[in-house]
Structures are given as structure tokens and as C-alpha cells.
Protein backbone atom coordinates (compact mmCIF):
# COMPACT_ATOMS: atom_id res chain seq x y z
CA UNK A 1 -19.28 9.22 -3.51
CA UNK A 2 -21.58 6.22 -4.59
CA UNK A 3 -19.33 2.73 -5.19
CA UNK A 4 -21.86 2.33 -7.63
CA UNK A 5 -21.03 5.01 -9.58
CA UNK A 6 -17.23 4.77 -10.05
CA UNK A 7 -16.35 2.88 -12.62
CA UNK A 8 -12.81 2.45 -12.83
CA UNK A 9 -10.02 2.90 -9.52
CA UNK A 10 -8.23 6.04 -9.12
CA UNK A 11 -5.07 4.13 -7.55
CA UNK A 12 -3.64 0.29 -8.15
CA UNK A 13 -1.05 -1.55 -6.91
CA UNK A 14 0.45 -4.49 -8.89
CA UNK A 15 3.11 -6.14 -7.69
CA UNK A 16 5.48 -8.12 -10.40
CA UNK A 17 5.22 -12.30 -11.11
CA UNK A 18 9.13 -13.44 -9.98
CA UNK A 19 9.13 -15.50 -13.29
CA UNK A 20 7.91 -12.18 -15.17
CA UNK A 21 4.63 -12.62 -17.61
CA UNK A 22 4.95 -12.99 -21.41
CA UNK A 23 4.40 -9.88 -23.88
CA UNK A 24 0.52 -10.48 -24.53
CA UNK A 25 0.15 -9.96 -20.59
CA UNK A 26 1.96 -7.18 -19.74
CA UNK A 27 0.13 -5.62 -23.16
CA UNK A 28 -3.42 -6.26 -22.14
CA UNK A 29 -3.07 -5.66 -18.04
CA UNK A 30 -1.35 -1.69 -19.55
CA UNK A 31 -4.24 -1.34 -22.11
CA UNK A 32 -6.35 -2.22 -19.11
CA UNK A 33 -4.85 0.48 -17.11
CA UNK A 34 -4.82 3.04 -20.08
CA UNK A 35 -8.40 2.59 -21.01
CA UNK A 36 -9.56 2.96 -17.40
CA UNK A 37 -7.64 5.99 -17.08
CA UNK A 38 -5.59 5.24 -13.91
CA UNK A 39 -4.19 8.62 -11.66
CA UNK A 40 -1.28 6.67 -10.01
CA UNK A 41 0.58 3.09 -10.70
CA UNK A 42 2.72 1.59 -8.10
CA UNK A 43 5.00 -1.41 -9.19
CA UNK A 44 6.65 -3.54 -6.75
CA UNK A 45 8.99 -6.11 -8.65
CA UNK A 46 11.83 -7.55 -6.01
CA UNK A 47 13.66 -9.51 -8.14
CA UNK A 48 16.99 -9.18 -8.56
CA UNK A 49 17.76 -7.71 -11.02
CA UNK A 50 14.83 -5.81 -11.89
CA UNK A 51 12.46 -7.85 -14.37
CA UNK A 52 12.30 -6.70 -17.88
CA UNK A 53 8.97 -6.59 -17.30
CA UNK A 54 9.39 -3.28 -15.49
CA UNK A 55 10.92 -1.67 -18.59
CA UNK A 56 8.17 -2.91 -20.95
CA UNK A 57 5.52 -1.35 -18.76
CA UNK A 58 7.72 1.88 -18.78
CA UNK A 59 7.83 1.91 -22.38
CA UNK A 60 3.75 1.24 -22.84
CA UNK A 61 2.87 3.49 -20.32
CA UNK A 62 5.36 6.35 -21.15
CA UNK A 63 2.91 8.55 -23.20
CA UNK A 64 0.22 8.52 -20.92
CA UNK A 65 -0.07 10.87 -17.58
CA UNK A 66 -0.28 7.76 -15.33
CA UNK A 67 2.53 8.79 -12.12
CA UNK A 68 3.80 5.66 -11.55
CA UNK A 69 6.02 4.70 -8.45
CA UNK A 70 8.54 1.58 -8.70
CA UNK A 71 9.55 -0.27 -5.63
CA UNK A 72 12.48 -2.26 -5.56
CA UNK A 73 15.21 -4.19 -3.58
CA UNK A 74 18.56 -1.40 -3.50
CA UNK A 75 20.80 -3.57 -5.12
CA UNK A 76 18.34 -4.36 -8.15
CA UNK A 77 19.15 -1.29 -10.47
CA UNK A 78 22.63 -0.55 -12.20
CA UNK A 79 22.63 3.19 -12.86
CA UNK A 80 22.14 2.90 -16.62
CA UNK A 81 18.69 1.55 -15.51
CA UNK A 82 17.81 4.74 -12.88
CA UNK A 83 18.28 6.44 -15.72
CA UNK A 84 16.22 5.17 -18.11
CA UNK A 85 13.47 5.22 -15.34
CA UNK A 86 14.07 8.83 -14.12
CA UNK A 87 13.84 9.44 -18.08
CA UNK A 88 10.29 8.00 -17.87
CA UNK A 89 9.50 10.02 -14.99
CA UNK A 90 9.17 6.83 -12.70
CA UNK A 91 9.59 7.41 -8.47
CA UNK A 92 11.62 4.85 -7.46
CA UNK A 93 11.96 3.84 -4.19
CA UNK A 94 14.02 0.98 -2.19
CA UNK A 95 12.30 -1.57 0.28
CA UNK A 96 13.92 -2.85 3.34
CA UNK A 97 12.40 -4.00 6.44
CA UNK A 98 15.43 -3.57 8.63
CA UNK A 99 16.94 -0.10 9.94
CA UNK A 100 20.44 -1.60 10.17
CA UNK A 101 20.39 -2.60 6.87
CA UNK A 102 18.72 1.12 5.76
CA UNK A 103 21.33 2.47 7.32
CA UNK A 104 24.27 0.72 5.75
CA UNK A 105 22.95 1.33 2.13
CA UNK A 106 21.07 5.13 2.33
CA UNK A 107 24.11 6.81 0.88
CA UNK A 108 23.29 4.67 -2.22
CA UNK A 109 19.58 4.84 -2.45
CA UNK A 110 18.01 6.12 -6.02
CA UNK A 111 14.95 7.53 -3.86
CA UNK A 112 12.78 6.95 -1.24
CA UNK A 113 12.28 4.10 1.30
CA UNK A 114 10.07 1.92 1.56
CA UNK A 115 9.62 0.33 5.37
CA UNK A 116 7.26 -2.86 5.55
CA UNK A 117 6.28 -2.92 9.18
CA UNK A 118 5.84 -5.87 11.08
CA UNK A 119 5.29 -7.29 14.65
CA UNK A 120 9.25 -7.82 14.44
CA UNK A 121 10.37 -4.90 12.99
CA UNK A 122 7.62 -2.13 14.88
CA UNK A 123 10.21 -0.64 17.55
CA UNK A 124 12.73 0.31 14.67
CA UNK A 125 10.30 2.85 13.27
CA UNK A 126 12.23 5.91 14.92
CA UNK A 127 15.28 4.57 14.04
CA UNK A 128 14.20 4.45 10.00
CA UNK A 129 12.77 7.84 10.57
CA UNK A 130 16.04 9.50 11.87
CA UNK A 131 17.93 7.53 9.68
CA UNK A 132 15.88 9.33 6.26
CA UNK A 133 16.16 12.57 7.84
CA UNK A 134 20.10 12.50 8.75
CA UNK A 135 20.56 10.86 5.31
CA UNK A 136 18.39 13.69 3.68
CA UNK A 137 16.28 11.29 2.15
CA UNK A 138 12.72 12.90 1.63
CA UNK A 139 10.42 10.19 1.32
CA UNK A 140 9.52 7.38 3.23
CA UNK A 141 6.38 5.03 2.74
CA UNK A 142 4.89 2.23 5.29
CA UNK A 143 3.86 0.71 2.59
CA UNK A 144 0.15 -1.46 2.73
CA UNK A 145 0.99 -5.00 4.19
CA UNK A 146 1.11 -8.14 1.57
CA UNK A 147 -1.50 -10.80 2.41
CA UNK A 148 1.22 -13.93 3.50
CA UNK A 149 3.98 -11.72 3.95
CA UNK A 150 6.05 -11.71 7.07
CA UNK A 151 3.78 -11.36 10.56
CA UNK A 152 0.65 -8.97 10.47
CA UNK A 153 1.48 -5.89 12.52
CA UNK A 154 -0.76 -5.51 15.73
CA UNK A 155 1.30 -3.51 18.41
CA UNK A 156 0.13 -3.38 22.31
CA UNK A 157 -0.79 -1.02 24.10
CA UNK A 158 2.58 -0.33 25.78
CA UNK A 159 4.51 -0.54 21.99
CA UNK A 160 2.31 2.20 20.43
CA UNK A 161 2.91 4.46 23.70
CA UNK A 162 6.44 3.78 23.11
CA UNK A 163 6.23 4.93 19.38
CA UNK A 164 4.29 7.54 19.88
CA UNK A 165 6.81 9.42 23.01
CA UNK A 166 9.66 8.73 20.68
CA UNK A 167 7.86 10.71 17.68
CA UNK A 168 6.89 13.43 19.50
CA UNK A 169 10.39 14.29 20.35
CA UNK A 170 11.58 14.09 16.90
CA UNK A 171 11.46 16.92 14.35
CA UNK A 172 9.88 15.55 10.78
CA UNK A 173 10.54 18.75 8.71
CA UNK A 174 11.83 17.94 5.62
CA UNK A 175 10.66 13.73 5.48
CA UNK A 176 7.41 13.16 3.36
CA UNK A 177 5.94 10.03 5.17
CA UNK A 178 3.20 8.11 3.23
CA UNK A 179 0.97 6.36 5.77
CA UNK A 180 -1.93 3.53 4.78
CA UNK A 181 -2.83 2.01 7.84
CA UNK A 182 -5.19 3.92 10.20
CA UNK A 183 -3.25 2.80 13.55
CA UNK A 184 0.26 4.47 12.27
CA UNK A 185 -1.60 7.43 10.65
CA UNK A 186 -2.51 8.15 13.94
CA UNK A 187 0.32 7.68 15.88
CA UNK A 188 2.60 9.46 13.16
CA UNK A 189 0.60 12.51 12.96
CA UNK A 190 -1.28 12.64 16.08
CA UNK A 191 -5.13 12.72 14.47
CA UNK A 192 -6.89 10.31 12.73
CA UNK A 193 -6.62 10.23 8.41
CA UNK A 194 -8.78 13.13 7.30
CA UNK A 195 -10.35 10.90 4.30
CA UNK A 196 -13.46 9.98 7.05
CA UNK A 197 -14.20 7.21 4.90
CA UNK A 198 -12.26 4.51 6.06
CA UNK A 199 -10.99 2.11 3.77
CA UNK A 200 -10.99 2.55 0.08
CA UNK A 201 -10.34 -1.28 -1.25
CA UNK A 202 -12.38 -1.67 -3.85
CA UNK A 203 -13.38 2.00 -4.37
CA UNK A 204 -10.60 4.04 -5.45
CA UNK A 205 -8.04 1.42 -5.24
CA UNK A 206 -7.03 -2.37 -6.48
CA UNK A 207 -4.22 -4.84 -5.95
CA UNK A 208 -2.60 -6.82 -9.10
CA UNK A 209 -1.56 -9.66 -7.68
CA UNK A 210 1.53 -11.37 -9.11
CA UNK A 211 -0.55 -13.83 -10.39
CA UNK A 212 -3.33 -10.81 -12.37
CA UNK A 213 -5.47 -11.31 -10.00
CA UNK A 214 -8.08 -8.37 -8.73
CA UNK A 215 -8.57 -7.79 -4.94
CA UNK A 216 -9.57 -5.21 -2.79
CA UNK A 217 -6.06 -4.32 -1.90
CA UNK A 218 -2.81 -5.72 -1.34
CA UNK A 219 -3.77 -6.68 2.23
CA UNK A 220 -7.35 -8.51 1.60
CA UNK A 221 -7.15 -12.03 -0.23
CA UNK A 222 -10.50 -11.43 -1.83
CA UNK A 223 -10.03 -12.00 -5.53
CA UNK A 224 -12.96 -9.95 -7.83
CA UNK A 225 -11.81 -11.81 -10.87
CA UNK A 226 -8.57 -11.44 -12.67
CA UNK A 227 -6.66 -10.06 -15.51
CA UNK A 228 -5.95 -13.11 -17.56
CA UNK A 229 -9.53 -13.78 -18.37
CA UNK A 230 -11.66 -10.31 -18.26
CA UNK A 231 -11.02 -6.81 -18.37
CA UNK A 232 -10.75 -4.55 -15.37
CA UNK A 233 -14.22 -2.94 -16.45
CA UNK A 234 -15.42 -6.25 -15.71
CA UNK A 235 -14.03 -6.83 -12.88
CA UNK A 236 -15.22 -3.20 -11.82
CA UNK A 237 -19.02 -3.44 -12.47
CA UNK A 238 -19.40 -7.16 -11.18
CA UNK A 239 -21.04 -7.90 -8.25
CA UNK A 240 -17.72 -9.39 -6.70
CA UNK A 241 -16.75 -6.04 -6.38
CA UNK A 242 -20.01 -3.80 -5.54
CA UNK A 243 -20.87 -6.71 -2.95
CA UNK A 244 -17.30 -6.34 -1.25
CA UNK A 245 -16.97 -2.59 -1.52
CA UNK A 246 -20.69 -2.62 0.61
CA UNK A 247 -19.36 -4.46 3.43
CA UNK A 248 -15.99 -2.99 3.52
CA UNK A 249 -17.78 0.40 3.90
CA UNK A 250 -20.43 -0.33 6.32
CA UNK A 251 -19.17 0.51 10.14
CA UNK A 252 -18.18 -3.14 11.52
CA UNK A 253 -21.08 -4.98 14.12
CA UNK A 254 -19.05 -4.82 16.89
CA UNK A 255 -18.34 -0.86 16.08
CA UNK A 256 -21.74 0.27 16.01
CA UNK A 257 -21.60 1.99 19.72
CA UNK A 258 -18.37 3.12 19.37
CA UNK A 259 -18.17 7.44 19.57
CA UNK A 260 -15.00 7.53 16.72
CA UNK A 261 -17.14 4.78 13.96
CA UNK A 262 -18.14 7.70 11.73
CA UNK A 263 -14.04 8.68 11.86
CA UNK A 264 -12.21 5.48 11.18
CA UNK A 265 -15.03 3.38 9.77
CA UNK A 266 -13.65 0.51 11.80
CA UNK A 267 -10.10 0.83 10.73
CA UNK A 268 -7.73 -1.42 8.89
CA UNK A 269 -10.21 -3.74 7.17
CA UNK A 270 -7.93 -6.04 6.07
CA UNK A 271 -5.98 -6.57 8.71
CA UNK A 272 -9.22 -7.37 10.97
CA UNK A 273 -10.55 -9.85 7.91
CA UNK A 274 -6.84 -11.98 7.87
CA UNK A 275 -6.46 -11.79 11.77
CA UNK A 276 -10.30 -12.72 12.63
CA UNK A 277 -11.75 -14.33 9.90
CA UNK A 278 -14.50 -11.69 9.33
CA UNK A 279 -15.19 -7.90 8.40
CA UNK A 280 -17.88 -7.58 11.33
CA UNK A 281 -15.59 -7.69 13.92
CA UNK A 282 -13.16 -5.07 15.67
CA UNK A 283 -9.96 -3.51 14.22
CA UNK A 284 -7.38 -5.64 16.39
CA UNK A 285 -5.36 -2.97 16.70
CA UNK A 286 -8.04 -0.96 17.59
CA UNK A 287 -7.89 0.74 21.42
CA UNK A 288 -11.01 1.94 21.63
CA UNK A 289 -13.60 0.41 23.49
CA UNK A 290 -16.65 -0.36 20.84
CA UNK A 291 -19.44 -0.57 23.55
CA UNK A 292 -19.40 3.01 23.76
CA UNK A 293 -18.09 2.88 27.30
């Protein structure tokens, strides 16, 4: 599919302003959403509690077929709140970037978990895991990294082996995992994300910053304009966005030689842009060597 040609996302993520946003905002970013016909909507609002905000887009999005997915902290919904969200047919799930801490609230979860990984919290990946499927918990989500937040995840050599031995002996029947990032993809499921091609910031997805602005993704701190002054069709036909989604989807220099490009497309794009300054260069996380050796 030509970049050129899609007008609108399928997929955005918009994560929620602490301090909330006044009527008129939440209003026009959901019209926004409506008009370009959106497939899928996932909040993430960590305040505690919840922000009204949440509710109000609830409300102005409930007649419309847009599946939206709520992330939250686990102690920021009472139950009378659930409910009104099950109501709306919103998937909640809980965020925590610790297993300990998974573990001493899973009996109380709504719904799924949400795992942030990190260079700190990498090694407790098995331990989530087996702590969703003893808890019978049926969805769990490595959610795309925040640009700022916490450490950005690039394991060794020796830490991925470690993952990957521990996986293989574990049984995932029964655990939906949603994956992003090509390195865990592949270590997860043992092949490489069957897309073939590569990252889709800019394409089929956007990030609503807490502030409205429009980037790539929630990883890439390339703003295409934002909410508060234009429309998302803008934003979508402006050469911001064809200009990023060109480089993003060209193979990366250094990647040219490499046998797997036309697979992974040069991997996380994000991650290489924040950790090396460019989009040109080499997934960091990235194994392989890209001479073709």
C-alpha cells in the first residue's frame, strides 16, 4: 500500500494530559477521530483516579464502532467505573512495570496487563508471563515504549539468549500476548512479525501526545503538527507526514547488505532514531551483521 494514498490511520494511540483538557478539546480531537473513521483507539490516562476525561471520550465515542482499549494504573478504577466502561464496551487493561508488584495485585485486575519493558525490568519477562497464565489472565501487551520514559530497552546478546531458553520451556496456551517491537516479536514467537513491512508510524498508526500533538508513534518525538491548531486530515496529507513516512519505510543505509532487510525493514525505527540520532543507521538491538557477512 502507497503512504500516499491513505488518508487517515487505521490505529492511534493517545495518551491522557495529567491536568486533563477542557470540553472543546476532548470534542474536536473525538470528531477528529470520528470523521477519519478510526478501527482501534487506545487510551492511556495514569492518573489516579482515572481523569474524567476518559468518561467524556466514552460517552462521544460510544455510538461509533471505534474498539477502544483503556490503560490504566490498577488502583485507578472503583468498580462503579469498570462498569460503566465494560458498558461501553471499553478493554481495559492495568500497567505495571514490575512482576512483584503484578503479582501482588492480579487477583484484582479488571483485564489485561500491560508490561512496559525496560533495560531494568527485561529479565522479569518470564516471570510476568507465568504470573498471567497461573492467574488466568488472558492478555498481556508489551506495550510501544514512551519517548522520555524510563531507559530505552536494548538487551545483549547473552540477555536475549536468556529470554529466549526460558520461553521455550514455557507453555503460552491460553495468554494472548500483543507484541510491537520487532526484537521481542521475535524472541516471543520464534520468527520475525509477518507484516514484512516494518514499521507502520505514520502509515497506519499515530501517537496523541498528552500535549495533542501528532507523531509517528509513541516512541518517535517527531511532531507532524498537532490537534489544537489543525485537523488530523491535515496533519495526514502534509508533507510532515508523507516526508517522514518515506524515510521510515526505506531499508536503513547501514542495512542495505544485510540478507533479512526486506523482513524487518531495519527494525524498531524509533528506538534506533532516540538511541543514535538518525533513521540511517542500524537497529541497536539488531544482531545481525548488516555487511552481509
Amino acid at each position: 500500500m502507497n503512504p500516499d494514498n491513505l488518508i487517515d490511520p487505521f490505529i492511534v494511540y493517545w495518551d491522557i494530559h495529567p491536568s486533563g483538557y477542557d470540553d472543546a478539546a476532548v470534542s474536536k480531537v473525538c470528531d477528529e477521530l470520528i470523521k477519519s473513521k478510526i478501527f482501534v483507539l487506545n487510551l492511556r490516562d495514569l492518573s489516579v483516579p482515572v481523569s474524567a476525561v476518559v468518561t467524556s471520550i466514552a460517552e462521544k465515542l460510544a455510538v461509533t464502532n471505534i474498539r477502544t482499549r483503556l490503560t490504566v494504573r490498577h488502583d485507578a478504577l472503583e468498580s462503579a467505573a469498570i462498569k460503566i466502561l465494560r458498558d461501553r464496551k471499553i478493554s481495559i487493561f492495568t500497567e505495571t512495570d514490575s512482576a512483584d508488584r503484578l503479582q501482588a495485585v492480579a487477583d484484582s485486575l479488571a483485564g489485561g496487563v500491560s508490561f512496559p519493558v525496560s533495560n531494568r525490568n527485561f529479565h522479569e519477562i518470564p516471570a510476568v508471563i507465568s504470573c498471567c497464565i497461573n492467574k488466568r489472565i488472558t492478555e498481556l501487551e508489551f506495550p510501544i515504549q514512551r519517548n522520555g520514559e524510563n531507559d530505552m530497552y536494548c538487551p545483549g546478546p547473552e540477555e536475549v539468549d536468556r529470554l529466549s531458553r526460558a520461553l521455550k520451556s514455557m507453555s503460552l496456551q491460553g495468554l494472548k500476548m500483543m507484541i510491537h517491537d520487532p526484537l521481542l516479536w521475535k524472541v516471543c514467537f520464534n520468527k520475525d512479525r509477518p507484516e514484512g513491512m516494518g514499521c507502520n508510524g505514520a502509515f497506519t498508526m499515530i501517537y496523541i501526545s498528552p500535549a495533542l500533538d501528532v507523531t509517528p508513534c509513541p516512541l518517535l518525538p517527531h511532531s507532524m503538527g498537532s490537534l489544537r491548531t489543525g485537523t488530523l486530515k491535515e496533519i495526514y496529507s502534509s508533507c510532515e507526514r508523507r516526508q517522514i513516512r518515506t524515510e521510515l519505510s526505506l531499508p536503513p543505509q547501514e542495512c542495505r547488505k544485510c540478507a533479512v532487510v526486506d523482513d524487518c525493514k531495519g527494525g524498531c525505527r524509533g528506538r534506533t532514531y532516540v538511541l543514535r540520532g538518525a533513521f540511517d543507521k542500524k537497529d541497536p538491538a539488531c544482531r545481525k551483521d548488516p555487511s552481509g557477512a
